[in-house]
N, C-alpha and C. Protein backbone atom coordinates (compact mmCIF):
# COMPACT_ATOMS: atom_id res chain seq x y z
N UNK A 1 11.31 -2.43 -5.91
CA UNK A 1 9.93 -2.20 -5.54
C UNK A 1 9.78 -0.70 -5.29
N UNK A 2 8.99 -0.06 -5.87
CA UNK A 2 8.90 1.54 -6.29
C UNK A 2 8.03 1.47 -4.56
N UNK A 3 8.65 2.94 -3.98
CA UNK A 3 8.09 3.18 -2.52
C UNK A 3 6.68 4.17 -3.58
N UNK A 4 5.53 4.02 -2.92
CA UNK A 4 4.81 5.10 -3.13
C UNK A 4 3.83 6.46 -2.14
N UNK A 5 4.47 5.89 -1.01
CA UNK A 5 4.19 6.73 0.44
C UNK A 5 4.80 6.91 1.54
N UNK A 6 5.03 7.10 2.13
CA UNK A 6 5.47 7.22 3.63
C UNK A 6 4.92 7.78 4.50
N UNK A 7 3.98 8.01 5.56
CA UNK A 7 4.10 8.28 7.04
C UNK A 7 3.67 7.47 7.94
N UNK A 8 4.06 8.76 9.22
CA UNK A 8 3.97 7.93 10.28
C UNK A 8 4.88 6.51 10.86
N UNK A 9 6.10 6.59 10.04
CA UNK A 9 6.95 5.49 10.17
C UNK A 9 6.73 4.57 9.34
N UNK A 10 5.88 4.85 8.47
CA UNK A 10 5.21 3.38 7.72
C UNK A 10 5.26 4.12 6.32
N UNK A 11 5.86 2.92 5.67
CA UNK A 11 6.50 3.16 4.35
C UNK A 11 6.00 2.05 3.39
N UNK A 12 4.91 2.86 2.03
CA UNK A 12 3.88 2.14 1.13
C UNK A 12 5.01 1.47 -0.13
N UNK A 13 5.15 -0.01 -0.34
CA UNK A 13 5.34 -0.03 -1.90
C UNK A 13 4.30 -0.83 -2.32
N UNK A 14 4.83 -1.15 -3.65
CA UNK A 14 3.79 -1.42 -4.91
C UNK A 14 4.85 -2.06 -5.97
N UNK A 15 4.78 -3.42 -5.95
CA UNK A 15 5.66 -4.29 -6.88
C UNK A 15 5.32 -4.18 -8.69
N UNK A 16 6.43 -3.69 -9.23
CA UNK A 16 5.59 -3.46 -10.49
C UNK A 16 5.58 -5.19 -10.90
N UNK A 17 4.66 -4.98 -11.73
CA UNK A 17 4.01 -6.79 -12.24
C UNK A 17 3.45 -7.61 -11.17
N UNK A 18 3.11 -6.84 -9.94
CA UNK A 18 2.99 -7.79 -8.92
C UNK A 18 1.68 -8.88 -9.35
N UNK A 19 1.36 -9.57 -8.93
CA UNK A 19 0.36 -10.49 -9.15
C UNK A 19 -1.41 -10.23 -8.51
N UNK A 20 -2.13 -10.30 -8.65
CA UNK A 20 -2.92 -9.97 -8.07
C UNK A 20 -4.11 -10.81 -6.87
N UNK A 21 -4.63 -10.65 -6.12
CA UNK A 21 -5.67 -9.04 -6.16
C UNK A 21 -4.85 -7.85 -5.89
N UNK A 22 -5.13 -6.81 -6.66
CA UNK A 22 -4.68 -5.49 -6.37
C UNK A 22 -4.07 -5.31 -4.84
N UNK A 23 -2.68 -4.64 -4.16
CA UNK A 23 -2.26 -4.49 -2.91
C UNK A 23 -1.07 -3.75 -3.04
N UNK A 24 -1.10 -3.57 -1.32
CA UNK A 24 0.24 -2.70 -1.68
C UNK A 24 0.70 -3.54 -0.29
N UNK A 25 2.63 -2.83 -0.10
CA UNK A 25 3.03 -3.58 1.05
C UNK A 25 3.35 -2.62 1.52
N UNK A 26 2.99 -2.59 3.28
CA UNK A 26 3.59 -2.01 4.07
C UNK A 26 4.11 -2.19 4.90
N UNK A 27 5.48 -1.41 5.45
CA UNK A 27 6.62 -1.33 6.41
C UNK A 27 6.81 -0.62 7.11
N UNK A 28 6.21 -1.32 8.16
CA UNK A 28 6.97 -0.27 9.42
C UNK A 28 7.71 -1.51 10.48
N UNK A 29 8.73 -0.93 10.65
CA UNK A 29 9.83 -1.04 11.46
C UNK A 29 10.13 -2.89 10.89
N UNK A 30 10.21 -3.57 11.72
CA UNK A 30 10.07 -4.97 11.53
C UNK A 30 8.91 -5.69 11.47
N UNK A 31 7.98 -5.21 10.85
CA UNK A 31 6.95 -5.48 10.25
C UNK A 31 6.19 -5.37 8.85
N UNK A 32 6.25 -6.32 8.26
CA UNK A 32 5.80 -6.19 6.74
C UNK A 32 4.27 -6.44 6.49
N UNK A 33 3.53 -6.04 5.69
CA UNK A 33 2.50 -6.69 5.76
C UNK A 33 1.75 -6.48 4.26
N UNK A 34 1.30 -7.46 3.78
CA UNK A 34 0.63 -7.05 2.52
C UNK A 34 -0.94 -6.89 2.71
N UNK A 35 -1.17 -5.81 2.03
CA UNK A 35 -2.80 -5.01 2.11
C UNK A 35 -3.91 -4.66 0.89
N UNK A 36 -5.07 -5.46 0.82
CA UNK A 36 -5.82 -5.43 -0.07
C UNK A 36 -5.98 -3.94 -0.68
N UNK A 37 -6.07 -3.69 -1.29
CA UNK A 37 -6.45 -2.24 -1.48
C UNK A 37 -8.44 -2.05 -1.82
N UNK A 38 -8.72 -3.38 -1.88
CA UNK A 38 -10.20 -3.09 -1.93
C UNK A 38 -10.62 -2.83 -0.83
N UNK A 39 -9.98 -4.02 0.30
CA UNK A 39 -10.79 -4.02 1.74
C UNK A 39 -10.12 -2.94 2.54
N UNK A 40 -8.75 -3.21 2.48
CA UNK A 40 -7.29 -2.30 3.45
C UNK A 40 -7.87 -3.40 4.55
N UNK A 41 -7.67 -4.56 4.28
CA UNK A 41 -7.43 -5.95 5.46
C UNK A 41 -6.22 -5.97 5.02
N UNK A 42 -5.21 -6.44 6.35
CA UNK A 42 -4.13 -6.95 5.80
C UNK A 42 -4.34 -8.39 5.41
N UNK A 43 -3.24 -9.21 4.27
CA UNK A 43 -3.79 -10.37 3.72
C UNK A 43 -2.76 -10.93 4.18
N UNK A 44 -1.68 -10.50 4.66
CA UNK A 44 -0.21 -11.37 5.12
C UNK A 44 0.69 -10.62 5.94
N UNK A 45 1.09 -11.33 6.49
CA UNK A 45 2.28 -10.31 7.60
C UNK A 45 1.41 -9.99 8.58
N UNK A 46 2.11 -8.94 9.40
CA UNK A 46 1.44 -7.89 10.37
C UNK A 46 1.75 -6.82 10.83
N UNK A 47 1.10 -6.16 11.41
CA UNK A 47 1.66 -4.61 12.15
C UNK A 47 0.55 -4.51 13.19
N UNK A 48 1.61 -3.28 14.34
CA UNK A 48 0.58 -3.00 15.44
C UNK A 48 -0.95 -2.64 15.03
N UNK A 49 -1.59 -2.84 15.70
CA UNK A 49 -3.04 -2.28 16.08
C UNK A 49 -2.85 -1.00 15.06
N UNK A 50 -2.32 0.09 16.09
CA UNK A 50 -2.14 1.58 15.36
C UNK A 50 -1.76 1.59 14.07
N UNK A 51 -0.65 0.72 13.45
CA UNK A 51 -0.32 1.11 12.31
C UNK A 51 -0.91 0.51 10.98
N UNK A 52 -1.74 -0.79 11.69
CA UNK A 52 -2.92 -1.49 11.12
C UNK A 52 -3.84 -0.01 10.62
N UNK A 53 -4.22 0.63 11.40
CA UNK A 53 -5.57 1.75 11.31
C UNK A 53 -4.98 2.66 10.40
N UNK A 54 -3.85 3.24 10.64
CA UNK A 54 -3.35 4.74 9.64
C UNK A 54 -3.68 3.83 8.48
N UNK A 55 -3.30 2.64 8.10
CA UNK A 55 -2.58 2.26 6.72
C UNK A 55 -4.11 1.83 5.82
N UNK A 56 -5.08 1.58 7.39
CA UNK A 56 -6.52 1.18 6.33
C UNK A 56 -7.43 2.42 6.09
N UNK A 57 -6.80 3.51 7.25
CA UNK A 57 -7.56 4.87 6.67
C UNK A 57 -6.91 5.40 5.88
N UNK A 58 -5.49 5.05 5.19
CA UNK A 58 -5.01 5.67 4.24
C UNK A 58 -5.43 5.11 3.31
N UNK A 59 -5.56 3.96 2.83
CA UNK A 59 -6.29 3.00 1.94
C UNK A 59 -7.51 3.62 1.63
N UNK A 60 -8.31 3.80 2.48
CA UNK A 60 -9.64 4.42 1.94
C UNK A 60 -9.73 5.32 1.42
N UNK A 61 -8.59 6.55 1.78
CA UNK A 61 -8.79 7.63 1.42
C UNK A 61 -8.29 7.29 0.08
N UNK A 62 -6.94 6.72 -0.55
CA UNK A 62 -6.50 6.92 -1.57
C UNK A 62 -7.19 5.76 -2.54
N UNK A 63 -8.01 4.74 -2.30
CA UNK A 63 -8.10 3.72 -2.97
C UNK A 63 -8.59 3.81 -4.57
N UNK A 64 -9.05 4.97 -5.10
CA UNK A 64 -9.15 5.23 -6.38
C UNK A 64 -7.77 5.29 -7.25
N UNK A 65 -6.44 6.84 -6.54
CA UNK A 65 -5.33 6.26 -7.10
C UNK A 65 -4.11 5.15 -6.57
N UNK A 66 -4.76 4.22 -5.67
CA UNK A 66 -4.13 3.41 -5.81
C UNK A 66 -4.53 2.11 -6.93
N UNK A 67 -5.89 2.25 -7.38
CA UNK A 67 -6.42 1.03 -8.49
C UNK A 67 -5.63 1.65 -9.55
N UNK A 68 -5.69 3.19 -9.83
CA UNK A 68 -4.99 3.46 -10.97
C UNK A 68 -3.86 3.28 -10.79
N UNK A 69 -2.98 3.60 -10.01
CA UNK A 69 -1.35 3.06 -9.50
C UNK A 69 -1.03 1.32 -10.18
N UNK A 70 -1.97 0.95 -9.59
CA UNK A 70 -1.97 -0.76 -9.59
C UNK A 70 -2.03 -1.33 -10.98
N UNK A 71 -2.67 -0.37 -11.74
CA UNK A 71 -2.99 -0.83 -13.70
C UNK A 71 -2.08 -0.48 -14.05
N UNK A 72 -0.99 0.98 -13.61
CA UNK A 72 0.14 1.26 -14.32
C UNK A 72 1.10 0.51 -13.77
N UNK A 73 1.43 -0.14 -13.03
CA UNK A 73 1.88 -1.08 -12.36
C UNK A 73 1.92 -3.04 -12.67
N UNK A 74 0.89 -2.54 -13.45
CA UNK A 74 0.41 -4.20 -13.53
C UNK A 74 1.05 -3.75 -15.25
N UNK A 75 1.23 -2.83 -15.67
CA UNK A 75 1.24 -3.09 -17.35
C UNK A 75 2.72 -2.73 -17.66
N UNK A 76 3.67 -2.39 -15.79
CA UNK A 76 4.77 -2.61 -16.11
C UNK A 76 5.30 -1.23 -16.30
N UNK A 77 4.42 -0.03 -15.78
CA UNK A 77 5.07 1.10 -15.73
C UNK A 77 5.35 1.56 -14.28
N UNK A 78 6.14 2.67 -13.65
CA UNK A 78 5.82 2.97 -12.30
C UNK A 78 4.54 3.69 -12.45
N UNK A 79 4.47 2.91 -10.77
CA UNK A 79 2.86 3.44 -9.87
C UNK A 79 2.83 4.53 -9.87
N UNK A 80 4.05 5.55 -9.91
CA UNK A 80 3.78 6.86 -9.35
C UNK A 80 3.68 7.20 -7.55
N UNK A 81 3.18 7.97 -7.08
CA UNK A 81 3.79 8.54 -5.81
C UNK A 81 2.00 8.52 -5.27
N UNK A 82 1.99 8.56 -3.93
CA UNK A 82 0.45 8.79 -3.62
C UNK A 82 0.92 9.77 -1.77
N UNK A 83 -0.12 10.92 -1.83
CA UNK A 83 -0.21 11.52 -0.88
C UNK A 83 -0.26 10.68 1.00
N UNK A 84 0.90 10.92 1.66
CA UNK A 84 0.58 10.30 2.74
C UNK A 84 -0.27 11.08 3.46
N UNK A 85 -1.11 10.27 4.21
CA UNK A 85 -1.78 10.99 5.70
C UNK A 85 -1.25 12.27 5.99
N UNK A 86 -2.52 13.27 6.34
CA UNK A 86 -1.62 14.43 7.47
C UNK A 86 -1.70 14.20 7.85
């Protein structure tokens, strides 16, 4: 599973072929959680409060290349890398 971010302790992948709706998973510490990339709701798992918020304001910010991430991804190439939070 190609990582495509990291901060803040919280670390983005992106399953190539994953199935859809479009998402990515995130990890922090002992917490997994999978995240819409339309809404940035998480759809499974969980994480704190706080790390809930970085990961849905990171979502917003990046959610254009993460759809494009997600098509190169879905057709079986890597996602590529996406800018974490300052």
């Amino acid at each position: 599973m190609p990582r495509i971010s990291a901060f803040y302790g919280i670390v983005i992948y992106m399953y190539i072929r994953d199935h859809g709706p479009p998402h990515v998973h995130a990890w922090a510490a002992e917490h997994p959680a999978v995240v819409d990339i339309s809404t940035g709701i998480i759809t499974l798992g969980s994480l704190t409060a706080r790390q809930a918020g970085l990961v849905r304001d990171w979502v917003e910010l990046h959610r254009g290349e993460l759809l494009e991430a997600w098509q190169r991804a879905s057709a079986g190439d890597p996602p590529g890398t996406i800018d974490p939070l300052p």
